[in-house]
PDB file of N, CA and C in Angstrom:
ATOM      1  N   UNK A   1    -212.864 -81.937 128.184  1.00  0.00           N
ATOM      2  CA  UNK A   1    -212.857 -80.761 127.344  1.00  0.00           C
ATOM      3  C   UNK A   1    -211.410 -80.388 127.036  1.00  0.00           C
ATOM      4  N   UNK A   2    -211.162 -80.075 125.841  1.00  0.00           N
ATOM      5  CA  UNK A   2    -209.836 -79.661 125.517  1.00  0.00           C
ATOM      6  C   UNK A   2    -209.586 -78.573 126.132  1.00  0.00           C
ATOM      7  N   UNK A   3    -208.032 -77.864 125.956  1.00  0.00           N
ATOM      8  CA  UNK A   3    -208.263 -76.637 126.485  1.00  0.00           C
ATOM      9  C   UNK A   3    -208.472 -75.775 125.508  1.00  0.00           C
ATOM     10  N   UNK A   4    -209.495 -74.174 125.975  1.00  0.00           N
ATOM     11  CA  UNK A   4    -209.992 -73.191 124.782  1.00  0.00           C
ATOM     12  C   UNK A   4    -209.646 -72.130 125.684  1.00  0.00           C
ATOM     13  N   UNK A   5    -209.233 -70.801 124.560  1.00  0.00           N
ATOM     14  CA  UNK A   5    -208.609 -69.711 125.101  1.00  0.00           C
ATOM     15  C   UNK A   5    -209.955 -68.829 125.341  1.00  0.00           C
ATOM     16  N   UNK A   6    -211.198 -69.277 125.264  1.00  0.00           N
ATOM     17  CA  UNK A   6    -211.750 -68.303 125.710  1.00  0.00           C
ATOM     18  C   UNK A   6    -213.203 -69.001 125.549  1.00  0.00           C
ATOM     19  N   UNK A   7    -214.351 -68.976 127.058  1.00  0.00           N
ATOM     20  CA  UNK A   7    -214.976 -69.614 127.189  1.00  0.00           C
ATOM     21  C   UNK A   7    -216.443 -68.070 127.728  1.00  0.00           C
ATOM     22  N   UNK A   8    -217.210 -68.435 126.616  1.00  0.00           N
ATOM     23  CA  UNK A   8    -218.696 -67.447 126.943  1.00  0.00           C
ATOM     24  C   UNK A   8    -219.519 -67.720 127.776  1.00  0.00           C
ATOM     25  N   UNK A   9    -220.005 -67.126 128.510  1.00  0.00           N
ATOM     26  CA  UNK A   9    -220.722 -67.511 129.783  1.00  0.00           C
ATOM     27  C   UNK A   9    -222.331 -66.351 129.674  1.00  0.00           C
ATOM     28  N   UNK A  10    -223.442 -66.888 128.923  1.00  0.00           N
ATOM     29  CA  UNK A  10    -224.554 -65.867 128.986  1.00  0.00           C
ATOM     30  C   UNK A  10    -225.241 -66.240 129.953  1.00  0.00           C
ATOM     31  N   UNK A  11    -225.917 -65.252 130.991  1.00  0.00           N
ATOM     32  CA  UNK A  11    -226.796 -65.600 131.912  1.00  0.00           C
ATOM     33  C   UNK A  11    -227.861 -64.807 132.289  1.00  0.00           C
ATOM     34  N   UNK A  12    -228.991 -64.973 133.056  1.00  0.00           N
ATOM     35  CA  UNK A  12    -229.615 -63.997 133.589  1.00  0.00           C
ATOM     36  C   UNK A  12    -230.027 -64.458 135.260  1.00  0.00           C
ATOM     37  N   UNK A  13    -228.386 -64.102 135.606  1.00  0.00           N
ATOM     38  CA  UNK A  13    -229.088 -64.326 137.796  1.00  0.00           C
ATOM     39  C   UNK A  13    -229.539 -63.496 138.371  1.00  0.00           C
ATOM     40  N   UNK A  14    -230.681 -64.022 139.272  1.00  0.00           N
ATOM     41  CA  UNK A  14    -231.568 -63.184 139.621  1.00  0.00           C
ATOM     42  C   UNK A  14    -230.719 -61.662 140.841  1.00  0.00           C
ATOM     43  N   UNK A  15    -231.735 -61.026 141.144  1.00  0.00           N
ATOM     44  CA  UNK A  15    -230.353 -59.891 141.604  1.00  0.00           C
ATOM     45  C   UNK A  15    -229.786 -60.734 142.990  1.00  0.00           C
ATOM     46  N   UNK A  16    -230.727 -61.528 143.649  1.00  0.00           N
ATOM     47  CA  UNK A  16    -230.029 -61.897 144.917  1.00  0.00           C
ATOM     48  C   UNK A  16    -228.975 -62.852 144.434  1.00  0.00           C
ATOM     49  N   UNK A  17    -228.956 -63.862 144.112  1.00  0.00           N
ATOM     50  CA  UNK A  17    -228.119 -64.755 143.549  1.00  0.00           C
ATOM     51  C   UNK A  17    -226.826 -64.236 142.982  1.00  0.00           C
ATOM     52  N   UNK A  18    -227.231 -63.039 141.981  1.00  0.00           N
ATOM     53  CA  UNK A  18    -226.017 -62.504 141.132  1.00  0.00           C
ATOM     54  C   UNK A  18    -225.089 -61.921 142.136  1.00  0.00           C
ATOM     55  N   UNK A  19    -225.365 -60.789 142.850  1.00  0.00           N
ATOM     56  CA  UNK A  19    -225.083 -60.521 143.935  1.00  0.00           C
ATOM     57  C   UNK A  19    -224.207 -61.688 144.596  1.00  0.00           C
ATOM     58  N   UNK A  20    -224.383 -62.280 145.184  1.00  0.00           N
ATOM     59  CA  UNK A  20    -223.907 -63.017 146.287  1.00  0.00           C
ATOM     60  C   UNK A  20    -222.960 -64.001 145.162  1.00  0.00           C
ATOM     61  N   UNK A  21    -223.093 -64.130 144.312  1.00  0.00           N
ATOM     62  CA  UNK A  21    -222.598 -65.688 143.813  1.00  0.00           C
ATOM     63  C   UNK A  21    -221.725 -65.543 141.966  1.00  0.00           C
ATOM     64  N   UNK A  22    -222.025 -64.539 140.977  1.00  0.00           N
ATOM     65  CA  UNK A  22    -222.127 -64.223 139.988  1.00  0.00           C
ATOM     66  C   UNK A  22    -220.726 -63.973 139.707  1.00  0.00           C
ATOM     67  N   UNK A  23    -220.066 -62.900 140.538  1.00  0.00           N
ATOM     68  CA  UNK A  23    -218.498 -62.408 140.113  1.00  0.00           C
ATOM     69  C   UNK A  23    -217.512 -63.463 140.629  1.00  0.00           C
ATOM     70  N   UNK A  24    -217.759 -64.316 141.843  1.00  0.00           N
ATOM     71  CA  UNK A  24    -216.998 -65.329 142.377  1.00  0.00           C
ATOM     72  C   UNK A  24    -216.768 -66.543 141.452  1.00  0.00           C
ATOM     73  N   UNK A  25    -218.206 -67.413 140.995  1.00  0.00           N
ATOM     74  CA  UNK A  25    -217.967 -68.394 139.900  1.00  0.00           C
ATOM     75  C   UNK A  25    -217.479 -67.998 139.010  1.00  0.00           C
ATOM     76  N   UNK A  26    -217.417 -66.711 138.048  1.00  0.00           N
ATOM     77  CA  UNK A  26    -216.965 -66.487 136.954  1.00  0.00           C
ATOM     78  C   UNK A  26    -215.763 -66.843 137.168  1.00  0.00           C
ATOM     79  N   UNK A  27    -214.976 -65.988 138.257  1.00  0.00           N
ATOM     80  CA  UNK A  27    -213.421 -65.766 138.405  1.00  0.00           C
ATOM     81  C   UNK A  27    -212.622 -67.363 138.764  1.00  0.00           C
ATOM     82  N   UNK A  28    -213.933 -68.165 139.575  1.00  0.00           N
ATOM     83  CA  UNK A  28    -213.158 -69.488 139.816  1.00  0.00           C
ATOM     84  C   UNK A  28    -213.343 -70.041 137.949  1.00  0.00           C
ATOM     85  N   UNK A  29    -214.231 -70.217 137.487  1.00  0.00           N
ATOM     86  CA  UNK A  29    -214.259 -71.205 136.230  1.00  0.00           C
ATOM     87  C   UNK A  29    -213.136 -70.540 135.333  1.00  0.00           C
ATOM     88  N   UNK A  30    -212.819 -69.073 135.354  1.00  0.00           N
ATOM     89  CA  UNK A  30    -211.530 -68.481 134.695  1.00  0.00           C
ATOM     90  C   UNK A  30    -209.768 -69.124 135.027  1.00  0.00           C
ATOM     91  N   UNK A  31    -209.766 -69.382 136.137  1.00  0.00           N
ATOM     92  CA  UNK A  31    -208.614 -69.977 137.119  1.00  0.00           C
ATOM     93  C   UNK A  31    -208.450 -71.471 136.526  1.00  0.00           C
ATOM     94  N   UNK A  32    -209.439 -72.216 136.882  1.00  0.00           N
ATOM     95  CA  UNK A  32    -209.613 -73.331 136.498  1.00  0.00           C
ATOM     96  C   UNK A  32    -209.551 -73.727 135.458  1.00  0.00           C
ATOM     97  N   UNK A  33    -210.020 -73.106 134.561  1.00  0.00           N
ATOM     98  CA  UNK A  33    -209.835 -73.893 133.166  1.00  0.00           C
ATOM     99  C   UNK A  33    -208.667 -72.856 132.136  1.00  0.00           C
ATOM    100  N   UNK A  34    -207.931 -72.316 132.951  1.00  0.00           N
ATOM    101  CA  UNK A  34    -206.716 -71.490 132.322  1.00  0.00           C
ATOM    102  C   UNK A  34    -207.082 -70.830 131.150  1.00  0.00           C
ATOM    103  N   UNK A  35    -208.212 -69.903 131.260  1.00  0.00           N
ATOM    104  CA  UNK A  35    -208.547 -69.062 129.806  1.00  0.00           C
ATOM    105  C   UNK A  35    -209.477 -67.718 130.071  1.00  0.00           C
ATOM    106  N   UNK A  36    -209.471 -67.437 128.875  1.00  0.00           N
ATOM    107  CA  UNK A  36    -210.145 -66.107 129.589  1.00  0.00           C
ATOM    108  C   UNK A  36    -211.846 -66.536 129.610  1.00  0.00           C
ATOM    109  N   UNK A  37    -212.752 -65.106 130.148  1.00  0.00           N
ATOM    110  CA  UNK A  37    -214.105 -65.539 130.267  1.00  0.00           C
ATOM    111  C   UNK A  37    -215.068 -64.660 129.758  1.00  0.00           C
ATOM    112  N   UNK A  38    -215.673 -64.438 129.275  1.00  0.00           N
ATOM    113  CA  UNK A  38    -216.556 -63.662 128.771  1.00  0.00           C
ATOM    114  C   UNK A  38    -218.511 -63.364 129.049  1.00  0.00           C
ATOM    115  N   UNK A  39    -218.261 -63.084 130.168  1.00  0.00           N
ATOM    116  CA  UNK A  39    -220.022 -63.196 131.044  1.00  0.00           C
ATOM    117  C   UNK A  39    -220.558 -62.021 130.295  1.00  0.00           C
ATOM    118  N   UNK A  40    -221.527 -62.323 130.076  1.00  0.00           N
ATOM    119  CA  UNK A  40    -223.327 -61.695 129.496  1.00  0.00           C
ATOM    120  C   UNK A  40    -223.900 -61.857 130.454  1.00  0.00           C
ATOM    121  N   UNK A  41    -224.273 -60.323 131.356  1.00  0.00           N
ATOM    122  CA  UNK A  41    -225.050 -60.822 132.785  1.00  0.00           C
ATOM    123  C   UNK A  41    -226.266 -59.850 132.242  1.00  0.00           C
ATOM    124  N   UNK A  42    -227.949 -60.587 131.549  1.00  0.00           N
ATOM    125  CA  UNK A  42    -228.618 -59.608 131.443  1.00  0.00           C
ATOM    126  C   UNK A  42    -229.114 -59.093 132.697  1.00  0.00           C
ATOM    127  N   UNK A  43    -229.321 -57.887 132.668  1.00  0.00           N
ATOM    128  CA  UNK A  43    -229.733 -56.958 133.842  1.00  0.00           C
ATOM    129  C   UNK A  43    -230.696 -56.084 133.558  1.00  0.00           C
ATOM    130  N   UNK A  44    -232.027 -55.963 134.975  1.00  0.00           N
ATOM    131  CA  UNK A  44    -232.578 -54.985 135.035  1.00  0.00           C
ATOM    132  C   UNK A  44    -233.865 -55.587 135.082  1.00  0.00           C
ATOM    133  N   UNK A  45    -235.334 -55.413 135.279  1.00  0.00           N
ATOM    134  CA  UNK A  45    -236.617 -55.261 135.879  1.00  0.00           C
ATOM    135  C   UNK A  45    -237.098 -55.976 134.884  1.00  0.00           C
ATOM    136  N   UNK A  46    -237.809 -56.876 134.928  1.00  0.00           N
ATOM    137  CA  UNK A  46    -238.475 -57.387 134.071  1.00  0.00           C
ATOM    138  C   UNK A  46    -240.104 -57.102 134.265  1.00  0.00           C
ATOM    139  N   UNK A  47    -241.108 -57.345 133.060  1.00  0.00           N
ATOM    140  CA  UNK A  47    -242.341 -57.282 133.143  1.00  0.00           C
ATOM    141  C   UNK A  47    -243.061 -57.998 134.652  1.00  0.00           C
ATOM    142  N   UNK A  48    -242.404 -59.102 134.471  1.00  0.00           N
ATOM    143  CA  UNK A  48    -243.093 -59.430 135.974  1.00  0.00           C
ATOM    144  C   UNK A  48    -242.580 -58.674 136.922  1.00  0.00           C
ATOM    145  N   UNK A  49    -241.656 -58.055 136.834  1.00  0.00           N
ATOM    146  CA  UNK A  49    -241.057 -57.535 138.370  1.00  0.00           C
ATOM    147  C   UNK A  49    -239.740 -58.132 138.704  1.00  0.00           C
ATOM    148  N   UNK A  50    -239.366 -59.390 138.527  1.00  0.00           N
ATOM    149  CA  UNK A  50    -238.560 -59.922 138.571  1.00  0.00           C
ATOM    150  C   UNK A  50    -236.648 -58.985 137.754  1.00  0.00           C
ATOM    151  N   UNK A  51    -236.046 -58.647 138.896  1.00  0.00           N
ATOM    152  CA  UNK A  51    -234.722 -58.608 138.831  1.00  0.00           C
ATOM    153  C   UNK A  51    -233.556 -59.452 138.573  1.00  0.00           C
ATOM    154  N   UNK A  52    -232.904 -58.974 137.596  1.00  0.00           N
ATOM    155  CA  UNK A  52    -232.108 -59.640 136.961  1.00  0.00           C
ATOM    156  C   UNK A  52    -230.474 -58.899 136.978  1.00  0.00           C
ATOM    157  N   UNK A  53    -229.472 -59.976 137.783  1.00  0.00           N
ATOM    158  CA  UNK A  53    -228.222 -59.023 138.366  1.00  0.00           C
ATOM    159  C   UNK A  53    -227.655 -58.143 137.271  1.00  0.00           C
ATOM    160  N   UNK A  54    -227.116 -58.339 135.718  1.00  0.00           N
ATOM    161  CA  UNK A  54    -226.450 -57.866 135.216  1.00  0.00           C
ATOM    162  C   UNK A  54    -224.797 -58.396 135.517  1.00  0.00           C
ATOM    163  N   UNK A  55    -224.130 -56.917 135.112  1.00  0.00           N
ATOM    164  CA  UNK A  55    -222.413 -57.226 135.728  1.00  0.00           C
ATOM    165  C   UNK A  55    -221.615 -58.328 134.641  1.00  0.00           C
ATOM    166  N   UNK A  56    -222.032 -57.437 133.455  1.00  0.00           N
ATOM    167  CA  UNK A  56    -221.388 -58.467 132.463  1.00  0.00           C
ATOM    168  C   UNK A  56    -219.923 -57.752 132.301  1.00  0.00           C
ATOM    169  N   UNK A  57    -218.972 -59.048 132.463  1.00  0.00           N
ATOM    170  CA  UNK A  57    -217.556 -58.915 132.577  1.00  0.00           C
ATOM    171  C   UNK A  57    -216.515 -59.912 131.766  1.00  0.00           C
ATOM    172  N   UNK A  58    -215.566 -59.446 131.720  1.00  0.00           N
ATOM    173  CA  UNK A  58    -213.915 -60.034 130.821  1.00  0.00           C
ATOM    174  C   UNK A  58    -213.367 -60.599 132.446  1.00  0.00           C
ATOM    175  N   UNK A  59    -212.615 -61.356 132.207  1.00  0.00           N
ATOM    176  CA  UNK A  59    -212.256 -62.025 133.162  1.00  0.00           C
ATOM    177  C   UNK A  59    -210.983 -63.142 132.739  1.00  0.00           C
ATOM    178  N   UNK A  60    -209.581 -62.605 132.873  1.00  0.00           N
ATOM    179  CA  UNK A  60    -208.211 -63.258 132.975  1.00  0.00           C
ATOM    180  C   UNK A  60    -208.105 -64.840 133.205  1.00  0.00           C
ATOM    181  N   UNK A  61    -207.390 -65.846 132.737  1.00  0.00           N
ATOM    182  CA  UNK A  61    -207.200 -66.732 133.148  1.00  0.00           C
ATOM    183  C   UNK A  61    -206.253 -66.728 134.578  1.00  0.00           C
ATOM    184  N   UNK A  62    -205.856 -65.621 134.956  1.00  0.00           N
ATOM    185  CA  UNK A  62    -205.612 -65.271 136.479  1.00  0.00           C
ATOM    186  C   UNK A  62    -206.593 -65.124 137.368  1.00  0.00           C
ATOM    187  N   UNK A  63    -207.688 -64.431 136.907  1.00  0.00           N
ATOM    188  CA  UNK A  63    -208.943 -65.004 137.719  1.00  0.00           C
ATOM    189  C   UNK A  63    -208.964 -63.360 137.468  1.00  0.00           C
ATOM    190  N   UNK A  64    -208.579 -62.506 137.194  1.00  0.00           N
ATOM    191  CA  UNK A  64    -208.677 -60.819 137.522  1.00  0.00           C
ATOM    192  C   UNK A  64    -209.928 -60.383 136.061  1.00  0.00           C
ATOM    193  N   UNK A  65    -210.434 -59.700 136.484  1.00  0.00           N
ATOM    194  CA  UNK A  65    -211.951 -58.345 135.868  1.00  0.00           C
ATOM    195  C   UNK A  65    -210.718 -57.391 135.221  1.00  0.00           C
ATOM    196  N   UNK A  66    -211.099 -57.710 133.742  1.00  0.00           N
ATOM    197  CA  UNK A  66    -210.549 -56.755 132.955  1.00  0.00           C
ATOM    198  C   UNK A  66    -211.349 -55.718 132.528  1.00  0.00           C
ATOM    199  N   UNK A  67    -212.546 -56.108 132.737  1.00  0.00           N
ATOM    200  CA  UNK A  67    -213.388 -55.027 132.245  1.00  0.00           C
ATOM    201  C   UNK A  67    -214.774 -55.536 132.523  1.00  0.00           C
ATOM    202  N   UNK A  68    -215.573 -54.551 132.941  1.00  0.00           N
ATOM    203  CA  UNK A  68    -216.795 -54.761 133.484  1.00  0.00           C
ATOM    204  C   UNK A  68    -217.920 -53.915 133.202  1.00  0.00           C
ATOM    205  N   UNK A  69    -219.123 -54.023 132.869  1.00  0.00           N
ATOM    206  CA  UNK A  69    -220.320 -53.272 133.113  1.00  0.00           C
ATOM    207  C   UNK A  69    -221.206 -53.139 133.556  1.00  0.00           C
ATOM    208  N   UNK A  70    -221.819 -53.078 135.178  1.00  0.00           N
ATOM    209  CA  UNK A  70    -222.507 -53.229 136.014  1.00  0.00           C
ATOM    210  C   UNK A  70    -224.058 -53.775 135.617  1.00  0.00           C
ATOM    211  N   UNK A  71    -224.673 -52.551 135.085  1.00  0.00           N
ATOM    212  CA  UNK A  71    -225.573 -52.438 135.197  1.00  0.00           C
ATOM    213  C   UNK A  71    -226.055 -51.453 133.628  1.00  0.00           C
ATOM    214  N   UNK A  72    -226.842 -51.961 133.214  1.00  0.00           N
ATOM    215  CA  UNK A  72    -227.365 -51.395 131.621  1.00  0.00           C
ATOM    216  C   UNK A  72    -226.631 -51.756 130.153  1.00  0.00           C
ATOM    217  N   UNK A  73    -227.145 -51.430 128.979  1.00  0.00           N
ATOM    218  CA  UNK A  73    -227.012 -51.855 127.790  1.00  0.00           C
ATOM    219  C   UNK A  73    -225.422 -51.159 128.119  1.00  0.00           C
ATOM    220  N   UNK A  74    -224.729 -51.817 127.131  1.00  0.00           N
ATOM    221  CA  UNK A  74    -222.651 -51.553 126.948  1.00  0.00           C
ATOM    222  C   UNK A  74    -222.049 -52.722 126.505  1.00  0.00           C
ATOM    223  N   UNK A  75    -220.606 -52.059 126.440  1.00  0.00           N
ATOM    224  CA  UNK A  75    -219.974 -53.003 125.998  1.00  0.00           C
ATOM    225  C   UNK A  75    -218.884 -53.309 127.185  1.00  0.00           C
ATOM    226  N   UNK A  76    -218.118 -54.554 127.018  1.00  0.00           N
ATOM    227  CA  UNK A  76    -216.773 -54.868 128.125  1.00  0.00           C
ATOM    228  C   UNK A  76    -215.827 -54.982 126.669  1.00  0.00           C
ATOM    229  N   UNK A  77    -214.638 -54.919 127.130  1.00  0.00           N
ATOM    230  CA  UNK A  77    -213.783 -54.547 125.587  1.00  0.00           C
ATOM    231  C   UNK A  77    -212.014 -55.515 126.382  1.00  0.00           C
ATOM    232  N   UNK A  78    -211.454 -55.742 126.136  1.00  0.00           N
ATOM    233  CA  UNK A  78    -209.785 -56.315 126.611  1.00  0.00           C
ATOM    234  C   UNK A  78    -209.177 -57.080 125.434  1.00  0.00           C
ATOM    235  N   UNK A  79    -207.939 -56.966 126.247  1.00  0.00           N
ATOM    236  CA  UNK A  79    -207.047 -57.464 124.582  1.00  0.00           C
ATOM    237  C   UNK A  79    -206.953 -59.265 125.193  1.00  0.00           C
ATOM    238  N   UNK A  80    -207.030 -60.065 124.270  1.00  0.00           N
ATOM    239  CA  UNK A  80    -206.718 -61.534 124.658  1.00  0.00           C
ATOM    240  C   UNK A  80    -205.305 -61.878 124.433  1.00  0.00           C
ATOM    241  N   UNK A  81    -204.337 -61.824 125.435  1.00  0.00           N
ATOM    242  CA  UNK A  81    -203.236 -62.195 125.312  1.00  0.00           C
ATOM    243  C   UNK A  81    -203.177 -64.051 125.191  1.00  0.00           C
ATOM    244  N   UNK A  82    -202.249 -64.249 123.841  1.00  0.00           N
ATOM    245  CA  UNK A  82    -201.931 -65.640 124.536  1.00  0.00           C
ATOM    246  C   UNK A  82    -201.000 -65.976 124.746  1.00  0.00           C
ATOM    247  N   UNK A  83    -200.115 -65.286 124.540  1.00  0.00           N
ATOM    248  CA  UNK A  83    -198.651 -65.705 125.425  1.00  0.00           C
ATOM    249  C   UNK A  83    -199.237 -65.819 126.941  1.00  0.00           C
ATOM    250  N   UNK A  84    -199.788 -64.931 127.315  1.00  0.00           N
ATOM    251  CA  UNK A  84    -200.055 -64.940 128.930  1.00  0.00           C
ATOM    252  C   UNK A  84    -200.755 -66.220 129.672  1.00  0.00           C
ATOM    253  N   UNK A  85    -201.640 -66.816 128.339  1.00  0.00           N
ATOM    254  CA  UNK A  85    -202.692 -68.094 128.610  1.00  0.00           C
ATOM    255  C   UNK A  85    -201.785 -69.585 128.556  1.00  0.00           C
ATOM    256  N   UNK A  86    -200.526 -69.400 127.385  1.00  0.00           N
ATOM    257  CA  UNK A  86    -199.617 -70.158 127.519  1.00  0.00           C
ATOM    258  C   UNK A  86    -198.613 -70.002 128.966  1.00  0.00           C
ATOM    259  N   UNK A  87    -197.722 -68.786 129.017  1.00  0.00           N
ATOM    260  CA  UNK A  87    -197.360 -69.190 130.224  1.00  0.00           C
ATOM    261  C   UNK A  87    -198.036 -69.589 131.623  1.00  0.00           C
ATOM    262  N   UNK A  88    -199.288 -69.029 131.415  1.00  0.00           N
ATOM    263  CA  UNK A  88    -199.980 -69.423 132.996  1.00  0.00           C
ATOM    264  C   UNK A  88    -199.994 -71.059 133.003  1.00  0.00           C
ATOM    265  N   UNK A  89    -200.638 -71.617 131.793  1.00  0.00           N
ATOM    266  CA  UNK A  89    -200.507 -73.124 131.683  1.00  0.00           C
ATOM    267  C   UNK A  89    -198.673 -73.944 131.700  1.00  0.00           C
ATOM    268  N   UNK A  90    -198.058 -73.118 131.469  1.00  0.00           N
ATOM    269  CA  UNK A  90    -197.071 -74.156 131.510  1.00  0.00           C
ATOM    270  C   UNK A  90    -196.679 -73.685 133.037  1.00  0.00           C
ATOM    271  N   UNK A  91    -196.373 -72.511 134.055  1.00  0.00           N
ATOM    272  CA  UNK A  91    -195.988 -72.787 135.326  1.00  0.00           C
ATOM    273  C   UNK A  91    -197.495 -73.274 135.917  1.00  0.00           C
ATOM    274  N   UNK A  92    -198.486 -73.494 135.777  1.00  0.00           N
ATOM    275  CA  UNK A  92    -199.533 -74.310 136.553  1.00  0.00           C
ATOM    276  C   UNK A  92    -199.827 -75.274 135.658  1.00  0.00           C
ATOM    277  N   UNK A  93    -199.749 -76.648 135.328  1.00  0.00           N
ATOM    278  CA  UNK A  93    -200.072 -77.456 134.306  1.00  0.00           C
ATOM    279  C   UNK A  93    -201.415 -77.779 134.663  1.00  0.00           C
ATOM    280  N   UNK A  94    -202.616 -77.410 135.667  1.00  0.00           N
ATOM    281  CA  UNK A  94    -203.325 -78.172 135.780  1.00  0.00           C
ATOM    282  C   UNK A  94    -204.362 -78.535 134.779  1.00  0.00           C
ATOM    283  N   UNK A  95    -204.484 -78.310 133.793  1.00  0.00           N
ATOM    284  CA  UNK A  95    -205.126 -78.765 133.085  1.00  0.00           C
ATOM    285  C   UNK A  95    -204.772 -80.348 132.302  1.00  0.00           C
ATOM    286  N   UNK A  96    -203.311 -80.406 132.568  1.00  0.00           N
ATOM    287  CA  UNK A  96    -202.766 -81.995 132.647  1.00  0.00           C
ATOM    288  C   UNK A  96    -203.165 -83.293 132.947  1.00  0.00           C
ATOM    289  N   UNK A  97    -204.004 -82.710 134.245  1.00  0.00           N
ATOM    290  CA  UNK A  97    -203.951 -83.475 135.202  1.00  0.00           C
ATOM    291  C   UNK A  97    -205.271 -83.520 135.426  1.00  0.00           C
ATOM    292  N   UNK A  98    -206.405 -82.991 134.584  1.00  0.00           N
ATOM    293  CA  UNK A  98    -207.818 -83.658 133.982  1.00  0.00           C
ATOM    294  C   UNK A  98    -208.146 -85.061 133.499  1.00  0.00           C
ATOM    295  N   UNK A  99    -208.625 -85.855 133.527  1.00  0.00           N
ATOM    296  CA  UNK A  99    -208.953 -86.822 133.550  1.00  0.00           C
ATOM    297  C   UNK A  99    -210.664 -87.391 132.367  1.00  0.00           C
ATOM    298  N   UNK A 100    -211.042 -86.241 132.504  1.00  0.00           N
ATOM    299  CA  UNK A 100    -212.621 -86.223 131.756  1.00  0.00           C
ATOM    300  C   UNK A 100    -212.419 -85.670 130.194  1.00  0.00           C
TER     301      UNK A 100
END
């Protein structure tokens, strides 16, 4: 994959899963692929009963939550720097050093 300054992530994890697992992958796949992230976490009770985490968030190619919304209909809002996406890539090159 080339590199892209900004990678969408829609999901619906269930609440245990989201919980435990949801804000951690985002922030590693943000790190890793040096860009920002953009999660759609739908949330909230479904007809069957079934829970759904929410916690849709912006997320830094530093790995940092620029903006977040737990739980219900909203928006997450941040400015996309790319000077910041360029320098993070040139003092960490790892995206260089991909192979696939």
């Amino acid at each position: 994959m080339a590199p892209v300054d900004l990678i969408l992530v829609p999901a619906a994890f269930t609440e245990t899963t989201g919980r435990a697992h949801w804000e951690i992958l985002l922030r590693a796949r943000a790190i890793e692929n040096q860009c920002y992230l953009l999660a759609v976490g739908q949330g909230g009770t479904h007809e069957s009963g079934r829970m759904t985490h929410g916690n849709s968030m912006i997320v830094n190619p530093w790995g940092e939550i620029l903006d977040r919304k737990l739980k219900g209909p909203g928006v997450v809002i941040a400015d996309l720097d790319h000077q910041r996406i360029a320098d993070i890539r040139e003092s960490l090159p790892a995206l260089a050093h991909r192979k696939l």
